[in-house]
Each structure stands twice: as structure tokens, then as C-alpha cells.
PDB file of N, CA and C in Angstrom:
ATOM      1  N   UNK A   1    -141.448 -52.590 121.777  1.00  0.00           N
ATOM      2  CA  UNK A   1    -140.321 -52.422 122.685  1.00  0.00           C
ATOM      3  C   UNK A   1    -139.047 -52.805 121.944  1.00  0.00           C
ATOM      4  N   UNK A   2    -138.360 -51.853 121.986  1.00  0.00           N
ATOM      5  CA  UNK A   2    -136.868 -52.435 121.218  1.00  0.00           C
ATOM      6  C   UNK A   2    -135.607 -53.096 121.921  1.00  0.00           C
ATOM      7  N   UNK A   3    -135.143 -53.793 121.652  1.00  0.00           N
ATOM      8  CA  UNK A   3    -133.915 -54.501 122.092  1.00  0.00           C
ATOM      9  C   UNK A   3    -133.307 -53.653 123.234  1.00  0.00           C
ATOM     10  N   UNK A   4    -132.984 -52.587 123.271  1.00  0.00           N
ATOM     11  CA  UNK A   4    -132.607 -51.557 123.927  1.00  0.00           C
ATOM     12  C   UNK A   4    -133.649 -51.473 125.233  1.00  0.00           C
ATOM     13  N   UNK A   5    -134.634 -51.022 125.256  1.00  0.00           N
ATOM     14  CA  UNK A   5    -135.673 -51.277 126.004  1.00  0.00           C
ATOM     15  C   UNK A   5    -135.737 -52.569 127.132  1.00  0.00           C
ATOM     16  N   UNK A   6    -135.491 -53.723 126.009  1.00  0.00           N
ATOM     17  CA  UNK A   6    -135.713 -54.941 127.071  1.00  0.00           C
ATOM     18  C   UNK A   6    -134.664 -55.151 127.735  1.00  0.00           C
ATOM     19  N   UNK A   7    -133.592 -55.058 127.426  1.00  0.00           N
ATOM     20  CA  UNK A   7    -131.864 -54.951 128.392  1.00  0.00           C
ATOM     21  C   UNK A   7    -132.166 -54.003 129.107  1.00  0.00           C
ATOM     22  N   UNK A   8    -132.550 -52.697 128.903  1.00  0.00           N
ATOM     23  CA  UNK A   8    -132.704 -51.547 130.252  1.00  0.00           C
ATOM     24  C   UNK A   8    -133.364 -52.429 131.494  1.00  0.00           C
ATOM     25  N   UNK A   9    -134.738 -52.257 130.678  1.00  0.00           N
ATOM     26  CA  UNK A   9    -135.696 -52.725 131.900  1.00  0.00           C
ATOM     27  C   UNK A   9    -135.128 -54.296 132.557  1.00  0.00           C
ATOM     28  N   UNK A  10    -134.716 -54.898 131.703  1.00  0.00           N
ATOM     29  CA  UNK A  10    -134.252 -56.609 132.781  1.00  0.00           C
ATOM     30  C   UNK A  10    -133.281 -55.552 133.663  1.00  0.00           C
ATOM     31  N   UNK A  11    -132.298 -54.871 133.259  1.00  0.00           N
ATOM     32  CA  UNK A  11    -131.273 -54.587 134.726  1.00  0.00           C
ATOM     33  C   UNK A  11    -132.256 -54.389 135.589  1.00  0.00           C
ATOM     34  N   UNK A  12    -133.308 -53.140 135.193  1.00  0.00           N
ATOM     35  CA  UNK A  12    -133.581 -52.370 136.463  1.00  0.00           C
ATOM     36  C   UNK A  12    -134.482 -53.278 137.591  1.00  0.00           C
ATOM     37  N   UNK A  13    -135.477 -54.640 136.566  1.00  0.00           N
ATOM     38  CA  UNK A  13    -136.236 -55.493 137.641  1.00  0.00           C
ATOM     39  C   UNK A  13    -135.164 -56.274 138.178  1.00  0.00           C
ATOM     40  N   UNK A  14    -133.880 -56.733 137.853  1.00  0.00           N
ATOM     41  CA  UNK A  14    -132.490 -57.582 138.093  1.00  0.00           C
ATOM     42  C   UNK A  14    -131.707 -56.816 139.186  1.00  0.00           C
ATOM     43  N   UNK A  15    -132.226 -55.145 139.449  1.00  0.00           N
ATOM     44  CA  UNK A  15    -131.120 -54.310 140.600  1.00  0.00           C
ATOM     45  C   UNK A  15    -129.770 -54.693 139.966  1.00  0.00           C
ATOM     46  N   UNK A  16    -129.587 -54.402 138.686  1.00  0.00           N
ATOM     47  CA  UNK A  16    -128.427 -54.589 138.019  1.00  0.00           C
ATOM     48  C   UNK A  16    -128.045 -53.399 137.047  1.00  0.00           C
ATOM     49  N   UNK A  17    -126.897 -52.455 137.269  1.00  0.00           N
ATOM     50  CA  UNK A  17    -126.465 -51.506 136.195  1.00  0.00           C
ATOM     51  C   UNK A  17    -125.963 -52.186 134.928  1.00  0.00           C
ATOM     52  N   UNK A  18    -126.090 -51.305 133.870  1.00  0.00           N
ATOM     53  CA  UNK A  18    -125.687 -52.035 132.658  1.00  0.00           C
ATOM     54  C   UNK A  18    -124.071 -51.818 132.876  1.00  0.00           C
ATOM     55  N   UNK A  19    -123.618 -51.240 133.223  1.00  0.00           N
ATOM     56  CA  UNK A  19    -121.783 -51.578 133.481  1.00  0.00           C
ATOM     57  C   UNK A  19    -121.931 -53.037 134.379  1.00  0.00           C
ATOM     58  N   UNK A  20    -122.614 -53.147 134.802  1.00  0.00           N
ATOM     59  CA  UNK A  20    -122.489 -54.614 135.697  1.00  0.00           C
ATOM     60  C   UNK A  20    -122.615 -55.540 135.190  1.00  0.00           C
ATOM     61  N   UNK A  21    -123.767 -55.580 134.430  1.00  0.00           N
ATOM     62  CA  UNK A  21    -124.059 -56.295 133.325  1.00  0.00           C
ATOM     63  C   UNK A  21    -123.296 -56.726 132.145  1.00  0.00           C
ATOM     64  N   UNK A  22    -122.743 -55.376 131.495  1.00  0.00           N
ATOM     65  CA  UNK A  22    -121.444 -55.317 130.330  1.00  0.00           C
ATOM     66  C   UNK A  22    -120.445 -56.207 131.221  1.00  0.00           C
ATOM     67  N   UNK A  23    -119.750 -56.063 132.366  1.00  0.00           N
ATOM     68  CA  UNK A  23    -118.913 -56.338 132.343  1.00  0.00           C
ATOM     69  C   UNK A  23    -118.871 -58.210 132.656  1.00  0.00           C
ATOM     70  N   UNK A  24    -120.229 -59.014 133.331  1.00  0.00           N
ATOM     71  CA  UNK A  24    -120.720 -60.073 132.963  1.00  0.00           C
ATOM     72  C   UNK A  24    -120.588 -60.642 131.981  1.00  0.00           C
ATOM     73  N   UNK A  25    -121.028 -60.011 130.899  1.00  0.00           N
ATOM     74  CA  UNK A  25    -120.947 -60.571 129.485  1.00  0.00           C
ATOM     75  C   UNK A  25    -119.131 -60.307 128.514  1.00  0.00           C
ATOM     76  N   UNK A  26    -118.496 -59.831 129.497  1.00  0.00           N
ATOM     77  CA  UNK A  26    -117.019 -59.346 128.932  1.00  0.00           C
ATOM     78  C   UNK A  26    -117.386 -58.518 127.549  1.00  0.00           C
ATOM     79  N   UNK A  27    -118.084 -57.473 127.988  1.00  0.00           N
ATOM     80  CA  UNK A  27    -118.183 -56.394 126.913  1.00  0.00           C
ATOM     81  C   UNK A  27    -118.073 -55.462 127.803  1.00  0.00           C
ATOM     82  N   UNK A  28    -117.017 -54.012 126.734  1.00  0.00           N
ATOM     83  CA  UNK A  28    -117.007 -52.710 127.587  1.00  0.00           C
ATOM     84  C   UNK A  28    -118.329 -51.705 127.514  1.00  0.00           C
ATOM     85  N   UNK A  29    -118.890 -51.269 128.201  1.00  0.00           N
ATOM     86  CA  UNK A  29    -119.981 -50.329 128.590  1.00  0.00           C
ATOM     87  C   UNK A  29    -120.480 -49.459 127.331  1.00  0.00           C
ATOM     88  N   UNK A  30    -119.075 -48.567 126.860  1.00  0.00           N
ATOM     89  CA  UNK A  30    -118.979 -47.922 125.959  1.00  0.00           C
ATOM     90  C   UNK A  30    -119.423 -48.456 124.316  1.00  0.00           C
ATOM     91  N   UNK A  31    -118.427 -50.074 124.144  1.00  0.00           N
ATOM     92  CA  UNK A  31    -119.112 -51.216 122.950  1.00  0.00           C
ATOM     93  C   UNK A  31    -120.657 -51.570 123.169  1.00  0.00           C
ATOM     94  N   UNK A  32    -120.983 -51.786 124.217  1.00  0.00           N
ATOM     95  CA  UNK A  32    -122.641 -52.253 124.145  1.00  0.00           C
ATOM     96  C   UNK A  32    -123.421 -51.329 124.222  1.00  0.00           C
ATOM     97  N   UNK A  33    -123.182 -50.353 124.806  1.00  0.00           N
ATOM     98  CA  UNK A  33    -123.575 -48.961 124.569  1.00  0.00           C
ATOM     99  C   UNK A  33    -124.040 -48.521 122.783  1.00  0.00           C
ATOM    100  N   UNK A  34    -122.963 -48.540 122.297  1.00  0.00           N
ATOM    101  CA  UNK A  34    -123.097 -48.446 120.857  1.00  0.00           C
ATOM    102  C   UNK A  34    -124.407 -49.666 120.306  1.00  0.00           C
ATOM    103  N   UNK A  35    -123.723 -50.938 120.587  1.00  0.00           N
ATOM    104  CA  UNK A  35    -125.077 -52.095 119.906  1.00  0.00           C
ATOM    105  C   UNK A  35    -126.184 -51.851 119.998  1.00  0.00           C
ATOM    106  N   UNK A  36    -126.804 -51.069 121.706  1.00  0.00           N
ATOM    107  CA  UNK A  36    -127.900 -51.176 122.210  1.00  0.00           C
ATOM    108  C   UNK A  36    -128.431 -49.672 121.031  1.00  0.00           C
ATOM    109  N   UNK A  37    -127.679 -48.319 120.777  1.00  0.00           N
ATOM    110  CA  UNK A  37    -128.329 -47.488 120.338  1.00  0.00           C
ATOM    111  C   UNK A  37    -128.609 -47.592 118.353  1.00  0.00           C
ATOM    112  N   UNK A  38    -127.737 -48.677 118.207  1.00  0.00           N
ATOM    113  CA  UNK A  38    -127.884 -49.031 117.009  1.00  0.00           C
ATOM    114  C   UNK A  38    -129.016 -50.364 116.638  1.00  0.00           C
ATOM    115  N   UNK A  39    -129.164 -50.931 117.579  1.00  0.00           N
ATOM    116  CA  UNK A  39    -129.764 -52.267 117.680  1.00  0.00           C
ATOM    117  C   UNK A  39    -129.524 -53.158 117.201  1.00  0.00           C
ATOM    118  N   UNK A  40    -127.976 -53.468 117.373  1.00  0.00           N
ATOM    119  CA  UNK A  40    -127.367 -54.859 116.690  1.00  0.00           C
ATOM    120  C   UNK A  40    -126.944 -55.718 117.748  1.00  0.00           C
ATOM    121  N   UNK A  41    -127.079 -55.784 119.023  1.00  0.00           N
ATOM    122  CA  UNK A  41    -127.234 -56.773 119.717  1.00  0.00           C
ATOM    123  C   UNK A  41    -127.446 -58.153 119.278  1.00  0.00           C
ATOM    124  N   UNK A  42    -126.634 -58.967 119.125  1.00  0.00           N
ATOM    125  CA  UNK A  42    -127.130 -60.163 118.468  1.00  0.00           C
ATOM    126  C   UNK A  42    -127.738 -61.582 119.450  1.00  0.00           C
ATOM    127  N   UNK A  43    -128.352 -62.484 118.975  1.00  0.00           N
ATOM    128  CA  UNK A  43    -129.037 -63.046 119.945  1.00  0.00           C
ATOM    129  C   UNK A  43    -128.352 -63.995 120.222  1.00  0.00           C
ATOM    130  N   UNK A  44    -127.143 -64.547 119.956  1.00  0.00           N
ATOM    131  CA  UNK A  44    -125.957 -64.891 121.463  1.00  0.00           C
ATOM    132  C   UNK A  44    -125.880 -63.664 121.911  1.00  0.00           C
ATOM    133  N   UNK A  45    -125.794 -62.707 121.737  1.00  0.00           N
ATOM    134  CA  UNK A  45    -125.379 -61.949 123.000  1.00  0.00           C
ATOM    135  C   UNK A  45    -127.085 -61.803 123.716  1.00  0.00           C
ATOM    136  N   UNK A  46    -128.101 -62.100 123.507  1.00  0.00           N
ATOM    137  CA  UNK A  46    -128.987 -61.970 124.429  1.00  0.00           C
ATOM    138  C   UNK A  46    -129.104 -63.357 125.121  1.00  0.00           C
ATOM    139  N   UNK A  47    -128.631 -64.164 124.279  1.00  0.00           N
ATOM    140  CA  UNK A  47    -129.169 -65.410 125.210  1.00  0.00           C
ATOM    141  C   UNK A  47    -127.667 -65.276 126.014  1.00  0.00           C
ATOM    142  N   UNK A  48    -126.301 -64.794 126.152  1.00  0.00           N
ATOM    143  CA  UNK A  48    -125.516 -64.837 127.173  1.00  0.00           C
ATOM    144  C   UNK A  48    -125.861 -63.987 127.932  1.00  0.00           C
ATOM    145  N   UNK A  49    -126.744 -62.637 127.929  1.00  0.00           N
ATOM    146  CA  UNK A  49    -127.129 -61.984 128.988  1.00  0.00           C
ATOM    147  C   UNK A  49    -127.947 -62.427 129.998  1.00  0.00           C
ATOM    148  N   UNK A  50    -129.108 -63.635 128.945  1.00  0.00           N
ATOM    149  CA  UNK A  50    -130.035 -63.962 129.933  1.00  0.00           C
ATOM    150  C   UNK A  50    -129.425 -65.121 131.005  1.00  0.00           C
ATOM    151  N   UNK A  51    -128.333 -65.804 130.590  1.00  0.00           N
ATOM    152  CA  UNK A  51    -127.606 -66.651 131.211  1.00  0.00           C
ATOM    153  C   UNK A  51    -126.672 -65.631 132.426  1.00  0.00           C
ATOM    154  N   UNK A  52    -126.157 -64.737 132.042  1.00  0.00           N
ATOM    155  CA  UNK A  52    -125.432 -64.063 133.015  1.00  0.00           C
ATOM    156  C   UNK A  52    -125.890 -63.900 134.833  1.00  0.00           C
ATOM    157  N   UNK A  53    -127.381 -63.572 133.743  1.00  0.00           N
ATOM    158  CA  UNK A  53    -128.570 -63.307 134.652  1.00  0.00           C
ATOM    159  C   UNK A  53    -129.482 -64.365 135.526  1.00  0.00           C
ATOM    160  N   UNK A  54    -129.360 -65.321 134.931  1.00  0.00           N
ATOM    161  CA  UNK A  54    -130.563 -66.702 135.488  1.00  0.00           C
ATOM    162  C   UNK A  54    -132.160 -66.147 135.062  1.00  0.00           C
ATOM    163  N   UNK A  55    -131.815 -65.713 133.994  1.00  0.00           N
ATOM    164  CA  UNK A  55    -133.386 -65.436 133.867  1.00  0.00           C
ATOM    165  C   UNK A  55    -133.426 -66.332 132.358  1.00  0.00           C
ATOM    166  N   UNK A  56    -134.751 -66.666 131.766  1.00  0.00           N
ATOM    167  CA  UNK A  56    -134.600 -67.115 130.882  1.00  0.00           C
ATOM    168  C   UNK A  56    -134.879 -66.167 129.351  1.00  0.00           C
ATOM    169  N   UNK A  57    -134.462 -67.187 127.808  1.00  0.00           N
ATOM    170  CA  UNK A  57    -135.023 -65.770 126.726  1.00  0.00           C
ATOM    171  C   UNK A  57    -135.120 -66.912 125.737  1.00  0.00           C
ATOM    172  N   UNK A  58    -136.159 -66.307 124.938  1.00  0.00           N
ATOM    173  CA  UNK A  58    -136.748 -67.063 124.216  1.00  0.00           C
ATOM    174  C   UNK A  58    -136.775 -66.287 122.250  1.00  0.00           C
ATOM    175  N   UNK A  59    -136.749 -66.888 121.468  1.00  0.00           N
ATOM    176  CA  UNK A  59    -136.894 -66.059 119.807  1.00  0.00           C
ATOM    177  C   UNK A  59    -137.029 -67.348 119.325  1.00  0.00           C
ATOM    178  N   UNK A  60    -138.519 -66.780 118.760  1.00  0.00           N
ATOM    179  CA  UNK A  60    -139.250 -67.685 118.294  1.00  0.00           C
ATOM    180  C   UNK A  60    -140.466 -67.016 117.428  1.00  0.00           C
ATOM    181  N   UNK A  61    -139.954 -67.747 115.535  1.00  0.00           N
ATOM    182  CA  UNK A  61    -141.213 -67.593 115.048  1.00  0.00           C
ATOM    183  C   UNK A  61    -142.206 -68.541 115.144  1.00  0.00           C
ATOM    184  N   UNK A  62    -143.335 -67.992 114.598  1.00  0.00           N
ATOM    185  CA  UNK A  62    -144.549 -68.877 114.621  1.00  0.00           C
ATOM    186  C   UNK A  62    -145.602 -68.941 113.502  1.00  0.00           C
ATOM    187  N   UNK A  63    -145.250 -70.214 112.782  1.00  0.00           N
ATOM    188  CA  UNK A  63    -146.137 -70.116 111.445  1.00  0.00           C
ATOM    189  C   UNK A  63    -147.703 -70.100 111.721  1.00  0.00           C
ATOM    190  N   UNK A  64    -148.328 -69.777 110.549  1.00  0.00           N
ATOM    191  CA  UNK A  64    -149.537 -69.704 110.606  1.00  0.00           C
ATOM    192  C   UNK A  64    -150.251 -70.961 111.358  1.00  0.00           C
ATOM    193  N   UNK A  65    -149.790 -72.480 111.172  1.00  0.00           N
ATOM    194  CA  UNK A  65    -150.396 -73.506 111.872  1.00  0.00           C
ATOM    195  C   UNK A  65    -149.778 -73.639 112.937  1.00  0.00           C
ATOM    196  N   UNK A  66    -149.207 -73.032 113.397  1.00  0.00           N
ATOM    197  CA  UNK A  66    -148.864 -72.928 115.039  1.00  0.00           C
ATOM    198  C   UNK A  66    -147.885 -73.677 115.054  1.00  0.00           C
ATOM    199  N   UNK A  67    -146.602 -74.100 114.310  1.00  0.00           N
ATOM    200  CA  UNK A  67    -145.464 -74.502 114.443  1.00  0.00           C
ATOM    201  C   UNK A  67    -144.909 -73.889 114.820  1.00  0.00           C
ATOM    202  N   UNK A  68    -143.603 -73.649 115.744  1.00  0.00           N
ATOM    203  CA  UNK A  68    -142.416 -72.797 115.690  1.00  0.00           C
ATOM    204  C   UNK A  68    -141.393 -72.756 115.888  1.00  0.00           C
ATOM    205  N   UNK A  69    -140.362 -72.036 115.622  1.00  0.00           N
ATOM    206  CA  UNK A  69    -139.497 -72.173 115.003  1.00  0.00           C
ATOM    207  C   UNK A  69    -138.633 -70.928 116.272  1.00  0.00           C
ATOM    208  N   UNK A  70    -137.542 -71.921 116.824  1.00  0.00           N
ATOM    209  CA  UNK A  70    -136.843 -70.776 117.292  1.00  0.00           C
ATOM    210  C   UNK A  70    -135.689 -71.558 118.467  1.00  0.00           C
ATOM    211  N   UNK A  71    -134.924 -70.818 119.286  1.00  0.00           N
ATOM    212  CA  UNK A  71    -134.096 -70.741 120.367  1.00  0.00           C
ATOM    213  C   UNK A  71    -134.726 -70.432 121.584  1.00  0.00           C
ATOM    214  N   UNK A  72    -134.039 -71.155 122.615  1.00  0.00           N
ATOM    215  CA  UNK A  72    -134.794 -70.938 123.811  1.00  0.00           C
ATOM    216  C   UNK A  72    -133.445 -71.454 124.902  1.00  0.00           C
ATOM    217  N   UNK A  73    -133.481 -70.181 125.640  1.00  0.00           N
ATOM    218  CA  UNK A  73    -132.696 -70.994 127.051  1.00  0.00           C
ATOM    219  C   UNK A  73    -133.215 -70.658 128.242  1.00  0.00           C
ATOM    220  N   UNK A  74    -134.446 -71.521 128.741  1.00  0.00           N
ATOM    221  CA  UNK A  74    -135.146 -71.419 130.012  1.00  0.00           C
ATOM    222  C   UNK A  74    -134.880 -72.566 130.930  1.00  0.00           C
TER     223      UNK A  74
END
């Protein structure tokens, strides 16, 4: 699933348009538009979406002994 993918689908389980959304995050429709088809969305901008939202988001690696390594705002 690509970056693009997971912002679609959170609006649509959220009953949220991505202009609604863009404009939450003070980005224009047309600019995130572009990130989402390029996939440079960066992950402040996902963890301010998931905040926009009250949902939570998580990026996180995970070494072979089960350490990991990452950001989280739940």
C-alpha cells in the first residue's frame, strides 16, 4: 500500500475529503496532491495528519532481535 493509498483510505474511514484534510494540515489541495502522486509526503506531515485527525501513526523499524527503532504519536 503506498503512502497515497493510506491518506485516501484514512479520509474515506474519517468521512473526510482530502481538501478537508489539506486544508487541516495548511496545505493547498493542488501541493499535496502533487506529494501524494509523487510520494514525498514526509513523516511530519503524516504524523500532523494523524494529529489533525485523532487517530494515531506509527514508523518503525525493527531489527532482527526485535528492537525498534522509530516515531510514534498514539
Amino acid at each position: 500500500m503506498t503512502t497515497s493509498d493510506m491518506v485516501r483510505e484514512l479520509c474515506d474511514k474519517q468521512n473526510i475529503s482530502l481538501a478537508e484534510l489539506c486544508r487541516r494540515i495548511g496545505q493547498t489541495p493542488q501541493n499535496f496532491n502533487k506529494k501524494l502522486q509523487r510520494g514525498t509526503v514526509s513523516s511530519e506531515e503524516m504524523m500532523m495528519i494523524a494529529e489533525s485527525l485523532g487517530v494515531g501513526y506509527e514508523q518503525t523499524f525493527v531489527l532482527p532481535d526485535g528492537e525498534k527503532i522509530g516515531v510514534s504519536l498514539i
